[in-house]
N, C-alpha and C. Protein backbone atom coordinates (compact mmCIF):
# COMPACT_ATOMS: atom_id res chain seq x y z
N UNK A 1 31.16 64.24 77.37
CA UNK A 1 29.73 64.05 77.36
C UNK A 1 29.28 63.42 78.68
N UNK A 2 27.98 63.83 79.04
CA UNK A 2 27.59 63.54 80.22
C UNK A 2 26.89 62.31 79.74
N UNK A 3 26.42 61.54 81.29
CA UNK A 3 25.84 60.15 80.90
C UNK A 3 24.61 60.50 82.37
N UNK A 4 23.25 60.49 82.05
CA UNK A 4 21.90 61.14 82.53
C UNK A 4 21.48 59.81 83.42
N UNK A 5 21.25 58.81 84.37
CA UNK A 5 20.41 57.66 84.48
C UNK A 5 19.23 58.71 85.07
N UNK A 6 18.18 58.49 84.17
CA UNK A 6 17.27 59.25 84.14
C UNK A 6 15.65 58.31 84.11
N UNK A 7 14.50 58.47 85.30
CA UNK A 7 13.70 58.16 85.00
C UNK A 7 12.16 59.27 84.70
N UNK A 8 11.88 59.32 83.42
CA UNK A 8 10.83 60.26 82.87
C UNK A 8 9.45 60.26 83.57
N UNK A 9 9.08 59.14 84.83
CA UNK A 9 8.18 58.86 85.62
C UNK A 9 8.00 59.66 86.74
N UNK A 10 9.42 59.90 87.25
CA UNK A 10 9.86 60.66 88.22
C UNK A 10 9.84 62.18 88.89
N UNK A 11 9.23 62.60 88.92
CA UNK A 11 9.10 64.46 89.01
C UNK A 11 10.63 64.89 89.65
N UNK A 12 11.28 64.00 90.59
CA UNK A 12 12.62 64.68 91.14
C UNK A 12 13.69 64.41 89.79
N UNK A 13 13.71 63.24 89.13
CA UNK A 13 13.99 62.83 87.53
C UNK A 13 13.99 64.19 87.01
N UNK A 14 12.98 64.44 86.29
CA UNK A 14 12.56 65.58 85.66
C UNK A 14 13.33 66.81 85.45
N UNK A 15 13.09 67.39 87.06
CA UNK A 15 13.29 68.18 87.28
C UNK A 15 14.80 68.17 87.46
N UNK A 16 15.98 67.56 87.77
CA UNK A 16 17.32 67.06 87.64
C UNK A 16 17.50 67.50 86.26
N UNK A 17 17.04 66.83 85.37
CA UNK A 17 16.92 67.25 84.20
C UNK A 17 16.81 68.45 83.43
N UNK A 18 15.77 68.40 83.66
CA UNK A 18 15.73 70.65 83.18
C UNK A 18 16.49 71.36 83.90
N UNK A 19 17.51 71.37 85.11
CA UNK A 19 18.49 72.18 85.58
C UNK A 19 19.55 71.47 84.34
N UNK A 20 19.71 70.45 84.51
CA UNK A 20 20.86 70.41 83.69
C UNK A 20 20.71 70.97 82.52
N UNK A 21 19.55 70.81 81.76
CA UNK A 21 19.62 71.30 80.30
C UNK A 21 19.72 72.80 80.32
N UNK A 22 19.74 73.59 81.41
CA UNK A 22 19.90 75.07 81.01
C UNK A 22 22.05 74.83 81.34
N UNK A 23 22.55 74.13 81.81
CA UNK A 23 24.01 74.06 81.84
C UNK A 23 24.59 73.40 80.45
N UNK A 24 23.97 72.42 79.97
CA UNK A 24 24.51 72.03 78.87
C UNK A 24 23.36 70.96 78.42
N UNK A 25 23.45 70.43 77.03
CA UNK A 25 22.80 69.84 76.07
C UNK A 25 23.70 68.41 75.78
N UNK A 26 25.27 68.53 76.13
CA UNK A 26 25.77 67.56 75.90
C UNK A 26 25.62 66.16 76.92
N UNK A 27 24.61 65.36 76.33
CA UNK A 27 24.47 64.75 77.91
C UNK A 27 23.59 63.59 76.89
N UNK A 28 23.50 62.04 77.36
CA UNK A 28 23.18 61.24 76.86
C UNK A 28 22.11 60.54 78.08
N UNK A 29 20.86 60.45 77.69
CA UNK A 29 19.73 60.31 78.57
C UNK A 29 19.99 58.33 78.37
N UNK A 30 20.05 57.87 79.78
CA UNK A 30 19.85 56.62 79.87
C UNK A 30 18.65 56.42 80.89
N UNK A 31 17.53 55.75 80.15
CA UNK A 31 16.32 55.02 80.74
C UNK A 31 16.26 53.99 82.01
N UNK A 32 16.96 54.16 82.80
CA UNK A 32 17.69 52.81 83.83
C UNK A 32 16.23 51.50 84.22
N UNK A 33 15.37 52.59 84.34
CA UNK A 33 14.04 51.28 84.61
C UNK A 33 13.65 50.73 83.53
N UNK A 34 13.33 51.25 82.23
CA UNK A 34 13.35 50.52 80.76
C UNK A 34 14.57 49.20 80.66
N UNK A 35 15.44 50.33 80.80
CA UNK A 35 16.84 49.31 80.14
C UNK A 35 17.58 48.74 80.91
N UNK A 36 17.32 48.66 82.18
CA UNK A 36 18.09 48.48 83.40
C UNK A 36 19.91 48.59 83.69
N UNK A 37 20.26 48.47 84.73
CA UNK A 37 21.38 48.18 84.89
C UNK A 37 22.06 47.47 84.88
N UNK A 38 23.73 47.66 84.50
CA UNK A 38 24.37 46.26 84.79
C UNK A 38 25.40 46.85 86.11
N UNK A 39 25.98 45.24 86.89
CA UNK A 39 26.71 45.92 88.04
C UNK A 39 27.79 46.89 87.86
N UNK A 40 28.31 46.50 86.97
CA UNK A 40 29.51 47.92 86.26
C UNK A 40 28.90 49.53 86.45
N UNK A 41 27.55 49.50 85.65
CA UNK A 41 27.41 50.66 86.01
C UNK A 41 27.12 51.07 87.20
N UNK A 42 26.34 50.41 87.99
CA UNK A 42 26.32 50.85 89.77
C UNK A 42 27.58 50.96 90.11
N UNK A 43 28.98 50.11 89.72
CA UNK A 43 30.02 50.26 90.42
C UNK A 43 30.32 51.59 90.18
N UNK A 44 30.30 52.10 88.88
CA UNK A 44 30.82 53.42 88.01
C UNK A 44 30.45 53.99 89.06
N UNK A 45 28.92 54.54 89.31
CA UNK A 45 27.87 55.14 90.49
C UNK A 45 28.31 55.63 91.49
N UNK A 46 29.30 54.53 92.60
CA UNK A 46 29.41 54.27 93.47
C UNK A 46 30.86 54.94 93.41
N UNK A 47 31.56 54.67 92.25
CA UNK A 47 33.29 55.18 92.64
C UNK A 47 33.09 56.84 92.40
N UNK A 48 32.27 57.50 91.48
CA UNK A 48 32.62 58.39 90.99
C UNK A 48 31.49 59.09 92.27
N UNK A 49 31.06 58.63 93.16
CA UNK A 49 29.84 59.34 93.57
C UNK A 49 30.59 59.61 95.10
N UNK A 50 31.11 58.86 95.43
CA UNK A 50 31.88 58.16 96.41
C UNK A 50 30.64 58.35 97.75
N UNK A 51 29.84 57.53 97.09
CA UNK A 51 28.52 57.28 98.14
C UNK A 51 28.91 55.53 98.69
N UNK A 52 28.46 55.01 99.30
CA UNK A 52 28.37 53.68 99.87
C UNK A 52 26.98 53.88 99.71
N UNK A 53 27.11 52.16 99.22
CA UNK A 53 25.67 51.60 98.43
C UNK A 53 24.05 51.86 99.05
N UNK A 54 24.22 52.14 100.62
CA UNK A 54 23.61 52.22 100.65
C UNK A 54 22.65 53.95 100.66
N UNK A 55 23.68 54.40 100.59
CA UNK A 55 22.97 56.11 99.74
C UNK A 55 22.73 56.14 98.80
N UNK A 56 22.77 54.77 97.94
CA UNK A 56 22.47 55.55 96.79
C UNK A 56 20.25 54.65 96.71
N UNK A 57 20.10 54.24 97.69
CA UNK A 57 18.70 53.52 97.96
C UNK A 57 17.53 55.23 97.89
N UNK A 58 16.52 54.22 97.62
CA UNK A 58 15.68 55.18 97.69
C UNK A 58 14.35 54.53 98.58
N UNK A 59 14.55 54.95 100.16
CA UNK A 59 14.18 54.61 100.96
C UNK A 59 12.58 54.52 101.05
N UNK A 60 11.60 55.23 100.65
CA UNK A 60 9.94 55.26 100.56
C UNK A 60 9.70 54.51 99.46
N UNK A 61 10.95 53.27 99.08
CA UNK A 61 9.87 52.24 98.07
C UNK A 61 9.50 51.40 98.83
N UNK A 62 8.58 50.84 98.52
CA UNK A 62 7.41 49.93 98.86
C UNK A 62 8.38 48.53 98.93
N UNK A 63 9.49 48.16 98.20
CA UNK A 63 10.03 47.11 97.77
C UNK A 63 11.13 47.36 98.82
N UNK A 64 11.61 48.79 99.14
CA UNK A 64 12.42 48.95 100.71
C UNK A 64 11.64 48.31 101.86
N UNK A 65 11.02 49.11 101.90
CA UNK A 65 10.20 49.08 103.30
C UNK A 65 9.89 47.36 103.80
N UNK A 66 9.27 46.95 102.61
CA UNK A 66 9.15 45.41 102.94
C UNK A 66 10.41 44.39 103.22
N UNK A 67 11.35 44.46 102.11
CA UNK A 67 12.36 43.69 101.85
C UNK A 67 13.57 44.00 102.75
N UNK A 68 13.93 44.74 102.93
CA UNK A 68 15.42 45.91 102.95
C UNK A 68 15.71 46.58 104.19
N UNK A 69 14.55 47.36 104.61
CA UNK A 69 14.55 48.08 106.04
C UNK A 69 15.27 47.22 107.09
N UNK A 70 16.22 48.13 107.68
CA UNK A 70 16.64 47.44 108.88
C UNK A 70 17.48 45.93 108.94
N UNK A 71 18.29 45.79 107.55
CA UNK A 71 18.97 44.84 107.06
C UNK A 71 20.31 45.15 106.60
N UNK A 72 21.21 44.87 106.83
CA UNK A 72 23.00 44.66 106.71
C UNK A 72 23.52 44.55 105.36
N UNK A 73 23.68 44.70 104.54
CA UNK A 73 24.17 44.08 102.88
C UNK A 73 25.68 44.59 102.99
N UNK A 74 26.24 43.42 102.00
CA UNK A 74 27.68 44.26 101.69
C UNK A 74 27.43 44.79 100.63
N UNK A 75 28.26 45.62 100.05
CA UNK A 75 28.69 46.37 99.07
C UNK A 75 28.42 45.24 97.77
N UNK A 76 28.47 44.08 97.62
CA UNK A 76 28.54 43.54 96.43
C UNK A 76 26.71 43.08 96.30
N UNK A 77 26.67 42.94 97.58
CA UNK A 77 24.47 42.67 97.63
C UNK A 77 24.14 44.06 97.25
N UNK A 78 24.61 44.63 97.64
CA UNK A 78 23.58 46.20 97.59
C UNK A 78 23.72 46.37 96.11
N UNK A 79 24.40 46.03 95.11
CA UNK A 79 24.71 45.77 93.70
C UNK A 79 23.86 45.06 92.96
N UNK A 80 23.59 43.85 93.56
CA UNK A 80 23.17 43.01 93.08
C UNK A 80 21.54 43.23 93.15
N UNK A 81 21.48 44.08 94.60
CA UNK A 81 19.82 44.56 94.60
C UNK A 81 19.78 45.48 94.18
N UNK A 82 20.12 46.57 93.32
CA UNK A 82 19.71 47.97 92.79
C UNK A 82 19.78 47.40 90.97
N UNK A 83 20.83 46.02 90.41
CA UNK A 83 20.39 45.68 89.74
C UNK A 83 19.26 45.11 89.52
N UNK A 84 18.72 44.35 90.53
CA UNK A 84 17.50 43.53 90.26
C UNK A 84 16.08 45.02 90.53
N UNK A 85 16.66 45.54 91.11
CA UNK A 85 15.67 46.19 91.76
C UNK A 85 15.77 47.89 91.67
N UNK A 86 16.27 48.18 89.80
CA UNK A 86 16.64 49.31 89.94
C UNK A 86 15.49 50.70 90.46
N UNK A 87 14.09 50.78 90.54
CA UNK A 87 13.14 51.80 90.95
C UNK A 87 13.89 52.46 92.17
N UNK A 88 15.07 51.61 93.06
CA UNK A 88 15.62 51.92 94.47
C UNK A 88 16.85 53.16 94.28
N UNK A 89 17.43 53.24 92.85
CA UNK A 89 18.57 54.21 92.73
C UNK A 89 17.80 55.55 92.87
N UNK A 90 18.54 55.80 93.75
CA UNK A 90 18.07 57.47 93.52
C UNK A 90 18.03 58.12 92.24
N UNK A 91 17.57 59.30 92.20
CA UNK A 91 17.41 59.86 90.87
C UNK A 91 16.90 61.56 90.77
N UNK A 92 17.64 61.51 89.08
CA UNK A 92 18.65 61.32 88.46
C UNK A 92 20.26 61.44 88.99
N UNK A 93 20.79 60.20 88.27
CA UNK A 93 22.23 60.36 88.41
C UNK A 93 22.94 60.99 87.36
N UNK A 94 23.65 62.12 87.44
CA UNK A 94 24.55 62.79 86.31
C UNK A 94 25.83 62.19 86.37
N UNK A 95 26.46 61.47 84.97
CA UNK A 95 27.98 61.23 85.34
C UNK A 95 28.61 61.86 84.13
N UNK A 96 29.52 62.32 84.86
CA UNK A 96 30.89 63.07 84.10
C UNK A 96 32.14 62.11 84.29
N UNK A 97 33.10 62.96 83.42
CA UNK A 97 34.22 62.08 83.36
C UNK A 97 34.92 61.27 84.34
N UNK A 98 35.12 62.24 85.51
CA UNK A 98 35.39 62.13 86.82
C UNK A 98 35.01 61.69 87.84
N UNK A 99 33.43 62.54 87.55
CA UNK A 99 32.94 62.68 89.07
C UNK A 99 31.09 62.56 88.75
N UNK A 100 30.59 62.12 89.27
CA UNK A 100 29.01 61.97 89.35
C UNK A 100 28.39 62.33 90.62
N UNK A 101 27.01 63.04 90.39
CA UNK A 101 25.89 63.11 91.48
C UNK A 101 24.89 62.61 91.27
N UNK A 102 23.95 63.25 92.76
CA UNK A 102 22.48 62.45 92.29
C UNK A 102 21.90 63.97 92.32
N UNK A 103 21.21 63.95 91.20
CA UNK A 103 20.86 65.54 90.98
C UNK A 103 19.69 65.61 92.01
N UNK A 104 19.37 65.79 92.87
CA UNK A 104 18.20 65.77 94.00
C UNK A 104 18.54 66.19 95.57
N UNK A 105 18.83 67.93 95.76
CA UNK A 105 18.14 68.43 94.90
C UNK A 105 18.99 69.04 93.36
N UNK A 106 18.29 69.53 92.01
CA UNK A 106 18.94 69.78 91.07
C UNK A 106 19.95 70.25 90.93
N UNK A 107 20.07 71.47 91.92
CA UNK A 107 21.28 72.56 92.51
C UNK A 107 22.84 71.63 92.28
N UNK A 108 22.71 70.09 92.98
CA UNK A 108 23.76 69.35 92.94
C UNK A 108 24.70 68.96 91.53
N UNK A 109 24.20 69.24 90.47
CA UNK A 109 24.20 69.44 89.22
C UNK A 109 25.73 70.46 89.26
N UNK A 110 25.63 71.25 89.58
CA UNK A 110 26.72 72.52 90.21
C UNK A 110 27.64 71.70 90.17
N UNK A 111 28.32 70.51 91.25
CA UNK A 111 29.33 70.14 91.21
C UNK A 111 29.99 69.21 90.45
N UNK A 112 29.27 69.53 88.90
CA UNK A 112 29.57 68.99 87.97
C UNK A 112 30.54 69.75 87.11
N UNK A 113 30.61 70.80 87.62
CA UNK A 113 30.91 72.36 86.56
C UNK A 113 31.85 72.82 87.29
N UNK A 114 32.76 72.61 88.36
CA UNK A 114 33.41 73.74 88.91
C UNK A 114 35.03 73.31 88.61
């Protein structure tokens, strides 16, 4: 079963979403801005994505631009800020057993299946 961090606010969200649902149905939708994160799951994120923390930011927030831009973090801050500050994870993230993406664009969904 897949595991969705999915925000329903989101049009790139969304749309991540409806590609996946024409591949499969087995997939468990998690709300990450409702229910937020814990650092485990960013770590999950991060091993299975094999992104460094800071790809997984979502650079045109308002809470980047002010706070973040043009600033150094290690790997355990950049954790600690996508927990406090999850609106910054990219989105949607699909995770599989193995291996996870950030469905954006949806197409990336693909290298979930091969």
């Amino acid at each position: 079963m897949l595991k969705v961090y999915h925000n329903p606010r989101c049009a790139k969200s969304r749309k991540g979403l409806e590609y996946l649902k024409t591949k499969t149905d087995d997939f468990t939708l998690i709300n990450y801005i409702k229910d937020g994160l814990t650092p485990e799951e960013v770590k999950e994120i991060l091993l299975k994505t094999n992104l460094e923390p800071s790809e997984l930011i979502r650079t045109q927030e308002d809470y980047f631009k002010k706070y973040l831009k043009g600033k150094k973090f290690s790997t355990e801050e950049w954790i600690s800020i996508i927990v406090e500050n999850p609106k910054l994870l990219k989105r949607p993230v699909i995770i599989s057993k193995n291996k996870a993406v950030i469905a954006d664009p949806p197409e990336n969904t693909n290298l979930l299946f091969k």
